[in-house]
C-alpha atoms as a PDB file:
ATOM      1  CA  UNK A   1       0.864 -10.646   8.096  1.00  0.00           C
ATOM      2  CA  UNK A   2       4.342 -11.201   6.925  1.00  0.00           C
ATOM      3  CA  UNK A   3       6.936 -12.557   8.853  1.00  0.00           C
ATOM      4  CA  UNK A   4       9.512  -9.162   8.771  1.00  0.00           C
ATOM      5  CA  UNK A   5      11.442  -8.028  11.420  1.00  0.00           C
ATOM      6  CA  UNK A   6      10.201  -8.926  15.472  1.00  0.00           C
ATOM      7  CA  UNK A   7       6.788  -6.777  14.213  1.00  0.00           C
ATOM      8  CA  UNK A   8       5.887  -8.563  10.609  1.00  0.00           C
ATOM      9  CA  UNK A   9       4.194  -5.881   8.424  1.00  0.00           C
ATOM     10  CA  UNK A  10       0.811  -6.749   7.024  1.00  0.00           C
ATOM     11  CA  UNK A  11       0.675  -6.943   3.110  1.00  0.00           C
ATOM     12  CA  UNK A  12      -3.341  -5.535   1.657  1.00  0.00           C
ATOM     13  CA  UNK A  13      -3.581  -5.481  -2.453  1.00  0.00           C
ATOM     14  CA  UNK A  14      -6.642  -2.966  -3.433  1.00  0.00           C
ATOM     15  CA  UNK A  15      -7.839  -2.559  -7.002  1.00  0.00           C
ATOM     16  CA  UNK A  16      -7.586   0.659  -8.742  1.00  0.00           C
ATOM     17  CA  UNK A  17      -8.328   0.954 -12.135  1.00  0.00           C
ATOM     18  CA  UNK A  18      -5.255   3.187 -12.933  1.00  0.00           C
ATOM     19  CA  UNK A  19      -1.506   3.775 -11.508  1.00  0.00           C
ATOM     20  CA  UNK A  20      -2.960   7.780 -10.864  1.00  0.00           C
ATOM     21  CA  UNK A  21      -5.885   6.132  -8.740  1.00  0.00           C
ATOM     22  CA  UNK A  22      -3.683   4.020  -6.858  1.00  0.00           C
ATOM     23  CA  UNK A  23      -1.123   6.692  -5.874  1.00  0.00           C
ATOM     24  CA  UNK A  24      -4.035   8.653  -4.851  1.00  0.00           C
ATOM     25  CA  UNK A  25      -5.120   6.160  -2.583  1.00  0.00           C
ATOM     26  CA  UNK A  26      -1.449   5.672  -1.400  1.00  0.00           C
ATOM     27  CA  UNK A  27      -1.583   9.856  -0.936  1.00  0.00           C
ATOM     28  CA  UNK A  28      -4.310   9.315   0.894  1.00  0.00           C
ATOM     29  CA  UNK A  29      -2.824   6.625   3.491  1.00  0.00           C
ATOM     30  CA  UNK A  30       0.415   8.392   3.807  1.00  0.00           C
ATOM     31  CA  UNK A  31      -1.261  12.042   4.866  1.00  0.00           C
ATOM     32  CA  UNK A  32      -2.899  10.071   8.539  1.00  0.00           C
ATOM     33  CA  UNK A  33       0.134   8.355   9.099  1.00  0.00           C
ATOM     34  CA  UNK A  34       0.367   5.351   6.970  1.00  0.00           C
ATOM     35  CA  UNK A  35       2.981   3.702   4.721  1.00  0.00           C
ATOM     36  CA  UNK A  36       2.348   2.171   1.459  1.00  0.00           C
ATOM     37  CA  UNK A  37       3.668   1.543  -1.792  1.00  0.00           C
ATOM     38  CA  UNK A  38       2.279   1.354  -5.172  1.00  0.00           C
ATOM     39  CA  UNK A  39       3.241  -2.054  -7.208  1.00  0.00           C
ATOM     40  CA  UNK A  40       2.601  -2.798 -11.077  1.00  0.00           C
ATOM     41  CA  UNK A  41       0.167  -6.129 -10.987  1.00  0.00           C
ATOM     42  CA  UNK A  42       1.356  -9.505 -11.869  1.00  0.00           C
END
């Protein structure tokens, strides 16, 4: 959980082996009513 806002937001890192894959997933999470964003690794 991060500390933004009065509700925090809660931060989750899962491994895809490409940027498609992971924008898939994030697809995925976004179509029941989630939010997400897709971030280059560090």
């Amino acid at each position: 959980r991060t500390p933004i806002g009065r509700r925090g937001i809660y931060a989750v890192r899962i491994g895809a082996d490409s940027k498609a894959k992971a924008n898939n997933i994030c697809q995925k999470l976004q179509s029941v009513g989630g939010a997400c964003i897709v971030v280059r690794n560090r």
